[in-house]
Protein backbone atom coordinates (compact mmCIF):
# COMPACT_ATOMS: atom_id res chain seq x y z
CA UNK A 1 10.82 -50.50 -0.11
CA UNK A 2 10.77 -47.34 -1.38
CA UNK A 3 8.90 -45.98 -5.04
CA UNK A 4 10.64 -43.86 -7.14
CA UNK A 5 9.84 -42.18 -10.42
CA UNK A 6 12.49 -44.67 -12.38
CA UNK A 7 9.76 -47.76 -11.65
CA UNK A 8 8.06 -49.45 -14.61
CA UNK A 9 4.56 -48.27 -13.87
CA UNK A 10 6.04 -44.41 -14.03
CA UNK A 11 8.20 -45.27 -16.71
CA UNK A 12 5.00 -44.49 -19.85
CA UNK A 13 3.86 -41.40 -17.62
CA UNK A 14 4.35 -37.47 -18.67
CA UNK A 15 7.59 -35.97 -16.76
CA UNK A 16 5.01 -33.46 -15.20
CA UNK A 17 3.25 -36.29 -13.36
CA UNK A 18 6.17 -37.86 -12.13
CA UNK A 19 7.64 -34.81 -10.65
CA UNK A 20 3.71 -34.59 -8.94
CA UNK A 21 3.95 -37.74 -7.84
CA UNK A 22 7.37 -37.28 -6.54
CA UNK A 23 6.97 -33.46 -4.99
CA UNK A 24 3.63 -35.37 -3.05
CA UNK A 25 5.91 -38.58 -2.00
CA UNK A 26 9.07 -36.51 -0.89
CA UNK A 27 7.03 -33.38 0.75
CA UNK A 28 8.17 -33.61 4.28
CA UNK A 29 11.81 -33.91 3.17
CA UNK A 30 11.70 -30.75 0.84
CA UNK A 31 9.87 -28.82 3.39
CA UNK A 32 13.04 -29.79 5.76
CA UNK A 33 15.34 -28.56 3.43
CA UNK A 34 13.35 -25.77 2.51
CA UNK A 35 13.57 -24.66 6.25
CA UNK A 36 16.55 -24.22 6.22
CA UNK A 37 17.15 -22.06 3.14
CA UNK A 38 17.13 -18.29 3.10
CA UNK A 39 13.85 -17.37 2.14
CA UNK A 40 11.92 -19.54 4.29
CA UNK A 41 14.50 -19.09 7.60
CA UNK A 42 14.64 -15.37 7.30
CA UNK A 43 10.96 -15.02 7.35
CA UNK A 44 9.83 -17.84 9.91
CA UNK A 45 12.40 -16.72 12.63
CA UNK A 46 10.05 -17.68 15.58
CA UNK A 47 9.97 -21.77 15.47
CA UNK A 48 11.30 -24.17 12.27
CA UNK A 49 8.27 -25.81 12.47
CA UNK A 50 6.43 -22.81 10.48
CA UNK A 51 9.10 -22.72 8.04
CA UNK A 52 8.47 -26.55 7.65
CA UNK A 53 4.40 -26.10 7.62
CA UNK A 54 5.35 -23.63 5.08
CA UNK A 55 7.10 -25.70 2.80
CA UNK A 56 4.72 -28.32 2.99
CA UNK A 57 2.00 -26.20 1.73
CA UNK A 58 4.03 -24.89 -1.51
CA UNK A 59 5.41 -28.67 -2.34
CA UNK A 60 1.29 -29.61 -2.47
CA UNK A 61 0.72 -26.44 -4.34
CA UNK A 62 3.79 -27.73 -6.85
CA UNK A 63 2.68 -31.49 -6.87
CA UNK A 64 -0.75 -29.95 -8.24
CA UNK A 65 -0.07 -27.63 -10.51
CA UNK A 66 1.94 -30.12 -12.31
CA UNK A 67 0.02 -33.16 -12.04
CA UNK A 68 -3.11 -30.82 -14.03
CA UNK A 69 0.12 -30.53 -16.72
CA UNK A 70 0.24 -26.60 -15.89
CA UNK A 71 4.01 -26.38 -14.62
CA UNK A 72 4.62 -23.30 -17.02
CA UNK A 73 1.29 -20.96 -16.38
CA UNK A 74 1.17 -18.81 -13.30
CA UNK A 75 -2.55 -19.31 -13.14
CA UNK A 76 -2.72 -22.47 -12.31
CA UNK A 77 -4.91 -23.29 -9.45
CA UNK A 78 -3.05 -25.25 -7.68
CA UNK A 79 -1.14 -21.82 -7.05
CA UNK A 80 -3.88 -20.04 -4.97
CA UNK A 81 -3.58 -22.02 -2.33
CA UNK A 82 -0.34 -20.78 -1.30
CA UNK A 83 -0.43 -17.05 -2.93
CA UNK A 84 -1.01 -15.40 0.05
CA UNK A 85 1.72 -16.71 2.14
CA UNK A 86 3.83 -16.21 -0.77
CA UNK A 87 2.89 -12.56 -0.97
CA UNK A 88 3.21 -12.52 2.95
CA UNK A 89 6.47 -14.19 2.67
CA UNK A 90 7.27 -12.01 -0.04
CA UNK A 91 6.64 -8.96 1.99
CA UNK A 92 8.72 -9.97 4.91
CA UNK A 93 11.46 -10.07 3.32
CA UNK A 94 10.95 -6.62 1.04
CA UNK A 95 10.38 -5.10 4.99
CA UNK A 96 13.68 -6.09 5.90
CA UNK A 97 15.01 -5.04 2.85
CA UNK A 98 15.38 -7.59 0.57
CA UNK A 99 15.11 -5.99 -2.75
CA UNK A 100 13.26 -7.97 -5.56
CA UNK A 101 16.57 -9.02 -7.47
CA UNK A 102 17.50 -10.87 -3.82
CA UNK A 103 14.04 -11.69 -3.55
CA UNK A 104 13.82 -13.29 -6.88
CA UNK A 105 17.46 -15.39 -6.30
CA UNK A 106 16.09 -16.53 -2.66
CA UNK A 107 13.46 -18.66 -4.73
CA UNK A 108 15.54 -19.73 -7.41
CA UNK A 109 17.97 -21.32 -4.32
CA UNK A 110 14.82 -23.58 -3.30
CA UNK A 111 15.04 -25.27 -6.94
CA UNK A 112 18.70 -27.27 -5.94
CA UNK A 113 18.00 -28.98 -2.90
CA UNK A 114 14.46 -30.46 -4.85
CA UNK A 115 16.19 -31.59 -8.22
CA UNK A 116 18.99 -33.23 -6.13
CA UNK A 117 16.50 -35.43 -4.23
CA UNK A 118 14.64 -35.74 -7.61
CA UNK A 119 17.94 -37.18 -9.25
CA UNK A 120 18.42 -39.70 -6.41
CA UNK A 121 15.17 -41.30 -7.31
CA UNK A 122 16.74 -42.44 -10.85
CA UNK A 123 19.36 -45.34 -10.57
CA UNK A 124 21.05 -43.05 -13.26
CA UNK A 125 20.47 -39.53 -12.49
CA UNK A 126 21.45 -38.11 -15.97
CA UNK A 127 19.66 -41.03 -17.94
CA UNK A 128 16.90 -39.76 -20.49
CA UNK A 129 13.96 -39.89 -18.29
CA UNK A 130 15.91 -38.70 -15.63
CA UNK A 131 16.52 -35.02 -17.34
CA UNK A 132 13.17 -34.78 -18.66
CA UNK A 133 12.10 -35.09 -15.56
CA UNK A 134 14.82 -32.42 -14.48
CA UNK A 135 12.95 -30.35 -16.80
CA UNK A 136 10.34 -30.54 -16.08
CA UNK A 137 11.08 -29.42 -12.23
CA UNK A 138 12.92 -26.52 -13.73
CA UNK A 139 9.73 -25.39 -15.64
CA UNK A 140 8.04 -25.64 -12.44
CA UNK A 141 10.26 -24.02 -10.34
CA UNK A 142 10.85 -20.98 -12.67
CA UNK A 143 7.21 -20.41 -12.94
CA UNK A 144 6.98 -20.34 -8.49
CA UNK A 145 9.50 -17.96 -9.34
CA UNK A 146 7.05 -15.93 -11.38
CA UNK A 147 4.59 -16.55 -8.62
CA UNK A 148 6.44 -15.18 -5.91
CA UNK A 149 7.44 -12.29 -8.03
CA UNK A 150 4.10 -11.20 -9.38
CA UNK A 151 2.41 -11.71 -5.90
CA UNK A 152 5.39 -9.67 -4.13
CA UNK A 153 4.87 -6.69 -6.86
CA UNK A 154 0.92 -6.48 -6.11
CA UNK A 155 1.67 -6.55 -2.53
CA UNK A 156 4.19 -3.94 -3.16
CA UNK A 157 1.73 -1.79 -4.81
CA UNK A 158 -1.08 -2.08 -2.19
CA UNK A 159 1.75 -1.16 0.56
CA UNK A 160 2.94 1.79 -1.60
CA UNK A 161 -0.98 2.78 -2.06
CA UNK A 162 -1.36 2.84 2.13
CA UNK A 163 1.44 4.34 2.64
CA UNK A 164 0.78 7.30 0.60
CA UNK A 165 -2.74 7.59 1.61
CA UNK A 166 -1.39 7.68 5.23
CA UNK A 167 0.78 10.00 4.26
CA UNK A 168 -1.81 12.48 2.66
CA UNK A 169 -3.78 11.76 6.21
CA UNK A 170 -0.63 12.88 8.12
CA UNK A 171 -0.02 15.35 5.82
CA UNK A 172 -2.89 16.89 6.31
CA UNK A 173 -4.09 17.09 9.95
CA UNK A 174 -7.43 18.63 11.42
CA UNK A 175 -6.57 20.85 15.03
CA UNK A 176 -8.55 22.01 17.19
CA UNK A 177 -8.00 25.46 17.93
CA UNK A 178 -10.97 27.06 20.30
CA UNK A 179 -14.74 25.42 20.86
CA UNK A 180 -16.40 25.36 17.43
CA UNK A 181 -13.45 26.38 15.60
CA UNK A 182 -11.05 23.74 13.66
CA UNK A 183 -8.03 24.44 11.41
CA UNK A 184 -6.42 22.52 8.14
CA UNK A 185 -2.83 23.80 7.63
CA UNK A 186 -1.46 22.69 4.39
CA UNK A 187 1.86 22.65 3.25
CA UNK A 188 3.52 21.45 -0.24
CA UNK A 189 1.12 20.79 -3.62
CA UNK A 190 -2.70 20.35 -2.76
CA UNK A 191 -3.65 17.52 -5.98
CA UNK A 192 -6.98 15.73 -6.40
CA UNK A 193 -6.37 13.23 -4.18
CA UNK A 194 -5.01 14.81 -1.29
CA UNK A 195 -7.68 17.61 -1.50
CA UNK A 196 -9.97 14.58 -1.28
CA UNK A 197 -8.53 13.64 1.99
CA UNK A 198 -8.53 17.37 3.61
CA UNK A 199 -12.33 17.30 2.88
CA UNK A 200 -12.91 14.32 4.17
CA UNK A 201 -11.01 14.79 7.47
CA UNK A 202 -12.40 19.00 7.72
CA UNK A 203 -16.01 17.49 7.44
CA UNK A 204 -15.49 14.44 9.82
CA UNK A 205 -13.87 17.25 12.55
CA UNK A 206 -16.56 19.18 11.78
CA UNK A 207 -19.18 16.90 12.96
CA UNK A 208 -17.04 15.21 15.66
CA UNK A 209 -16.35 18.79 17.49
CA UNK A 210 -19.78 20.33 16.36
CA UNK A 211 -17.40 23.09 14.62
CA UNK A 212 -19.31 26.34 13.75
CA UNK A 213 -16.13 27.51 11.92
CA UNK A 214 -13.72 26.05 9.71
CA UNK A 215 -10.09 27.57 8.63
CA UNK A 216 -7.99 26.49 5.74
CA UNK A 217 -4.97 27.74 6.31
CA UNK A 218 -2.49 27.89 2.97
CA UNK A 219 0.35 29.38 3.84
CA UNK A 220 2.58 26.52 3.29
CA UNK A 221 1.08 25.86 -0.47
CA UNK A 222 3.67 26.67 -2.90
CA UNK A 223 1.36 27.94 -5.37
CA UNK A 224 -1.91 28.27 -6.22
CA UNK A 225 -3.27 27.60 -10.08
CA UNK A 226 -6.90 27.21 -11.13
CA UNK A 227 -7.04 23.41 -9.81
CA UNK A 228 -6.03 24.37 -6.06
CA UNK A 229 -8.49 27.16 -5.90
CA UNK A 230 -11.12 24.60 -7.59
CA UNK A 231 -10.39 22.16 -4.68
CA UNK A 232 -10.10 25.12 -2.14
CA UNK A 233 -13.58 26.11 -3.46
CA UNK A 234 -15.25 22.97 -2.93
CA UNK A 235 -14.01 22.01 0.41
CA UNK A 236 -15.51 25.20 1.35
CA UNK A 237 -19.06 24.99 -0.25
CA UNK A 238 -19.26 20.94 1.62
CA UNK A 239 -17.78 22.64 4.84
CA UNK A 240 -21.18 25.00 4.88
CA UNK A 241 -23.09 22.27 4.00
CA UNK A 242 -22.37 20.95 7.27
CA UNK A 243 -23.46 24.11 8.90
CA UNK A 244 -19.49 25.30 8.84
CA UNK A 245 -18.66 29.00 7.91
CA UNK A 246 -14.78 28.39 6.46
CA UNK A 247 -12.41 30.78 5.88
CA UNK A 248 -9.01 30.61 3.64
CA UNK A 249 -6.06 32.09 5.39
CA UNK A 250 -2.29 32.28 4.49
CA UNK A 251 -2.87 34.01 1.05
CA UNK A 252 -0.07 35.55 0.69
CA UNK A 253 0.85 38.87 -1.72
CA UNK A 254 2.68 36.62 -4.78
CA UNK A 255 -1.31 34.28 -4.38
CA UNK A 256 -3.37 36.84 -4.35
CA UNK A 257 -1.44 38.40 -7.77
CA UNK A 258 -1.36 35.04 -9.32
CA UNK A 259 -5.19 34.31 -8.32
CA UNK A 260 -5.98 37.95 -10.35
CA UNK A 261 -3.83 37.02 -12.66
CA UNK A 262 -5.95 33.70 -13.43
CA UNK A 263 -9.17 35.25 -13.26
CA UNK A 264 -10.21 33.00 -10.17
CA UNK A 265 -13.33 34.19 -8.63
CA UNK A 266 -13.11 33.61 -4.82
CA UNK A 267 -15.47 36.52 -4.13
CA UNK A 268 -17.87 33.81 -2.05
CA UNK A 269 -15.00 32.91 -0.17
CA UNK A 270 -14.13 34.61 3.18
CA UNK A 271 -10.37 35.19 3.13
CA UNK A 272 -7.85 36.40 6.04
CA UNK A 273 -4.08 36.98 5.68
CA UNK A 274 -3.08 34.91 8.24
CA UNK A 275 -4.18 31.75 10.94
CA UNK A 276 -3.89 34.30 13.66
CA UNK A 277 -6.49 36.73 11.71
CA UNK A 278 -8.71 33.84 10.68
CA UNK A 279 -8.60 32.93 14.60
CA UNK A 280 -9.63 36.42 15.47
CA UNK A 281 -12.67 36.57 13.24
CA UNK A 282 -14.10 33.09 14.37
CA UNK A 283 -13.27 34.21 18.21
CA UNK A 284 -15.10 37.74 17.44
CA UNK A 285 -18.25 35.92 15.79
CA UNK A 286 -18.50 33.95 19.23
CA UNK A 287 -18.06 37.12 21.14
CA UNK A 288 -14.46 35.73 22.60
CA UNK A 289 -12.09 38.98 22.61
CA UNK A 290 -8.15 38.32 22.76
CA UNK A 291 -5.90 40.87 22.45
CA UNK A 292 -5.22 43.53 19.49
CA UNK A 293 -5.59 41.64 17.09
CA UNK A 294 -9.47 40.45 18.22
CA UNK A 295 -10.28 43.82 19.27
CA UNK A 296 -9.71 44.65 15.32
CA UNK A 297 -10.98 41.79 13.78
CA UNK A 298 -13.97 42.75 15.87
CA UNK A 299 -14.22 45.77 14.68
CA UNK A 300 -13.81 45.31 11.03
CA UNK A 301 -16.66 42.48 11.42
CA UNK A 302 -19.17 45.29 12.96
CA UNK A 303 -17.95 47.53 10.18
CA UNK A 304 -18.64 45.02 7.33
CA UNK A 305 -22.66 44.11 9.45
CA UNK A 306 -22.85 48.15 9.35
CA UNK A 307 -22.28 48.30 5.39
């Protein structure tokens, strides 16, 4: 013979323990159902049986949280348990793009098929008890809701935060051009934290190809403002701490105004007009000739030894 919540012995106890105590005796039944509803089908595609395992795990985390008479506070701890496959779960769906408004009505869906197995435990499902009881599921529910939500946002934000730095990484790639010699082009706005990525990928090329020269070639920065030339400035003072001579090329006839115009000192800085003329001058310091243009890098590098 079955127990159910409407006994004597449950009659005197808090709603929040009989939903516990009901969540812990009708687990495997909720997880069933739970299988089968959106949230938990779309993201266990593979075998029901995850889905089910799934379920299983959140109805303990539920029974928990409210039999330590926390159903309203997201920080319970029977919630940590399960956080991380809620944020994974969470995630799924946001990949296959679930927004959070669909996200958020997914989980409210799982509340239905758990308050109409908690009604059949009462021999009158709208009696007193019954509804506070009802209640007291809601309460629950709403705050998994929270759960879900909160979790899925923080996951969101870590995802956003990779992406971005994996962008700035693409963004911002290291070529080899000749033995010893590496390039950085850049193109669009060079802020703090993607100049922290370009010196951090120039110095790690620099070691990994034993690079002798380094060019940072600008020619696809918009603009260049007292901040850009501060960040040019220091990639090139760590670049020749690593034993790198670096060069800025790409400055183009609208920079070089606006750098005089700022008052930005780049006199330490060794400057060409162009990636080819940068090329040259590293080619001509390692006594590699090609073409013209080498020839006359060559023999502008003799003329500046002979001042």
């Amino acid at each position: 013979m079955s127990v159910s919540v409407s006994d004597e012995n449950a009659e005197q106890e808090p709603a929040a323990q009989q939903v516990s105590a009901f969540l812990e005796r009708r687990r495997e039944q909720i997880a069933q159902r739970w299988a089968d509803a959106a949230l938990f089908r779309t993201v266990f595609t593979v075998s029901r049986d995850e889905a089910v395992e799934a379920g299983r795990a959140v109805a303990a985390a539920l029974a928990a949280v409210a039999a330590a008479g926390r159903p309203d506070d997201i920080r319970a701890s029977g919630f940590e348990a399960v956080r991380d496959q809620l944020g994974r779960m969470a995630a799924s769906r946001a990949r296959t793009g679930a927004d959070a408004d669909r996200i958020a009505d997914e989980v409210a869906a799982l509340r239905e098929p758990v308050t109409d197995l908690l009604r059949a435990e009462f021999p009158d499902p709208y009696a007193p008890e019954a509804q506070e009881c009802v209640v007291a599921l809601t309460v629950l529910m709403g705050t998994l809701r929270l759960v879900v939500m909160e979790t899925a946002v923080s996951a969101s934000e870590e995802l956003i935060a990779r992406q971005r730095e994996q962008l700035h990484e693409v963004a911002t790639p290291v070529i080899k051009l000749w033995e010893s010699t590496v390039a950085v082009p850049l193109i669009g706005t060079l802020d703090s934290a993607r100049s922290q990525v370009v010196m951090e990928s120039l110095l790690n090329a620099i070691v990994a190809e034993r690079a002798r020269y380094a060019i940072l070639d600008i020619t696809g920065v918009p603009t260049v403002d007292s901040l850009v030339a501060q960040h040019l400035m220091k990639t090139v003072a760590a670049a020749r701490l690593m034993g790198a001579e670096c060069i800025v090329s790409g400055i183009r006839p609208a920079i070089a105004q606006t750098i005089v115009h700022l008052g930005i000192d780049l006199g330490t800085v060794l400057t060409r007009g162009s990636l080819a003329d940068a090329l040259a001058y590293a080619l001509s310091r390692q006594g590699v000739g090609i073409g013209p243009v080498a020839a006359a890098e060559a023999a502008l590098t003799a003329d500046a030894g002979a001042r």
